[in-house]
C-alpha atoms as a PDB file:
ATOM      1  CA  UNK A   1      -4.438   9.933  -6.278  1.00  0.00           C
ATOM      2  CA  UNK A   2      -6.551   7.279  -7.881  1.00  0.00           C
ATOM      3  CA  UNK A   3      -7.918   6.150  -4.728  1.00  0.00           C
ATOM      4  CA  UNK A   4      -8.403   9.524  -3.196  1.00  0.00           C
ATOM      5  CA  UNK A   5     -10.782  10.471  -6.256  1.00  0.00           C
ATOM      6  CA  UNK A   6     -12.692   7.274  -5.725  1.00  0.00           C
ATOM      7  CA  UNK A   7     -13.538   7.934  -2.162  1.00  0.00           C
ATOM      8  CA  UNK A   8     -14.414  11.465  -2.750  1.00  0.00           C
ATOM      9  CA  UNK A   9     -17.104  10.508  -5.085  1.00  0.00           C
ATOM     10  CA  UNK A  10     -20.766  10.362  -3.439  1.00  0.00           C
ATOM     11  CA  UNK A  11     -21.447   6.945  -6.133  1.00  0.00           C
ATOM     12  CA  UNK A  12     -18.950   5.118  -4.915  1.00  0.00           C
ATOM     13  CA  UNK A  13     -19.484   2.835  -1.629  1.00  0.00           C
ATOM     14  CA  UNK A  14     -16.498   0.971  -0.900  1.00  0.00           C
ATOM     15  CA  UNK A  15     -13.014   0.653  -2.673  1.00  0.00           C
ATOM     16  CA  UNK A  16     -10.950  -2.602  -3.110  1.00  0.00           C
ATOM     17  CA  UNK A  17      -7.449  -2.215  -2.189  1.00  0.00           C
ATOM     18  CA  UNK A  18      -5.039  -4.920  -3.806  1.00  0.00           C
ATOM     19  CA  UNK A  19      -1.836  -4.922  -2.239  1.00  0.00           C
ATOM     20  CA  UNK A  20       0.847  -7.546  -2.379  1.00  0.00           C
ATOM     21  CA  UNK A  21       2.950  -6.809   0.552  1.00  0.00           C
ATOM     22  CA  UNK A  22       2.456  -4.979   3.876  1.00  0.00           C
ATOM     23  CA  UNK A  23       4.514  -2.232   2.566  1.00  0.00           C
ATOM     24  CA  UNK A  24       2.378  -1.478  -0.258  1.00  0.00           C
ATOM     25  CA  UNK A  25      -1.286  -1.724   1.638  1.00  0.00           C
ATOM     26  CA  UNK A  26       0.206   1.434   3.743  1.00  0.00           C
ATOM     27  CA  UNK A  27       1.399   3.171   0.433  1.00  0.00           C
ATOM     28  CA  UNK A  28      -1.941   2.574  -0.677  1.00  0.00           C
ATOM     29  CA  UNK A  29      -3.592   3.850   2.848  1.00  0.00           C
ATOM     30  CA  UNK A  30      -1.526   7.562   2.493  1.00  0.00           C
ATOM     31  CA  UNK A  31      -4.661   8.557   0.219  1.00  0.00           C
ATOM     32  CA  UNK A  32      -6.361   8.998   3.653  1.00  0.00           C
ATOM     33  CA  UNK A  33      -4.777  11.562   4.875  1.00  0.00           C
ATOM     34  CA  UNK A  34      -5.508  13.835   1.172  1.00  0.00           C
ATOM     35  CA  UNK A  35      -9.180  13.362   0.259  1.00  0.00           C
ATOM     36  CA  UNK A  36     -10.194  16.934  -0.995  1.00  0.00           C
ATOM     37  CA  UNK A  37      -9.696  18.133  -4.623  1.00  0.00           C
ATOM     38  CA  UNK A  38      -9.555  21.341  -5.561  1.00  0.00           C
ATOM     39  CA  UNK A  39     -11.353  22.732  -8.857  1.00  0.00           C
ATOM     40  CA  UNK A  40      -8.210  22.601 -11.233  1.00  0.00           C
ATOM     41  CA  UNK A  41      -7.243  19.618  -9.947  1.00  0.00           C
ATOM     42  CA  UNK A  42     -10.486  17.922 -10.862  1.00  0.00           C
ATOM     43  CA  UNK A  43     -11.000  19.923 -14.110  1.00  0.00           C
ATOM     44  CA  UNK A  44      -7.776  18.036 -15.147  1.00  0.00           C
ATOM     45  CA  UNK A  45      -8.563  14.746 -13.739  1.00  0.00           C
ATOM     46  CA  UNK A  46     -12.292  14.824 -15.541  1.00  0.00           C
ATOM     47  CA  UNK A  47     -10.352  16.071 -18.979  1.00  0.00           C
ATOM     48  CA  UNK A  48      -7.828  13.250 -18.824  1.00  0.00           C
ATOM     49  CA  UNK A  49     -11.283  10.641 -17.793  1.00  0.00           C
ATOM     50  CA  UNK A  50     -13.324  12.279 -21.169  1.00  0.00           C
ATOM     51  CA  UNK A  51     -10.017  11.642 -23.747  1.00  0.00           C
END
């Protein structure tokens, strides 16, 4: 979810992926295929960012 938020924001250029194994680089690479938030979702994620 983490990285999907990243990439949806208009700031943010480019997003460094760390990944120790193969396994865990195409984990990571899953956020591609859910970029879109919807409001509730982002209301709770910008609530949980302001605490």
């Amino acid at each position: 979810m983490a990285l999907a938020w990243l990439l949806k924001d208009k700031r943010v250029t480019s997003v460094l992926v760390g990944a120790s194994s193969a396994e865990q680089l195409l984990d990571s690479l899953k956020c591609l295929n859910n970029t879109s938030f919807d409001k509730i979702e982002l209301n709770g994620i910008e609530g949980i960012l302001k605490s």
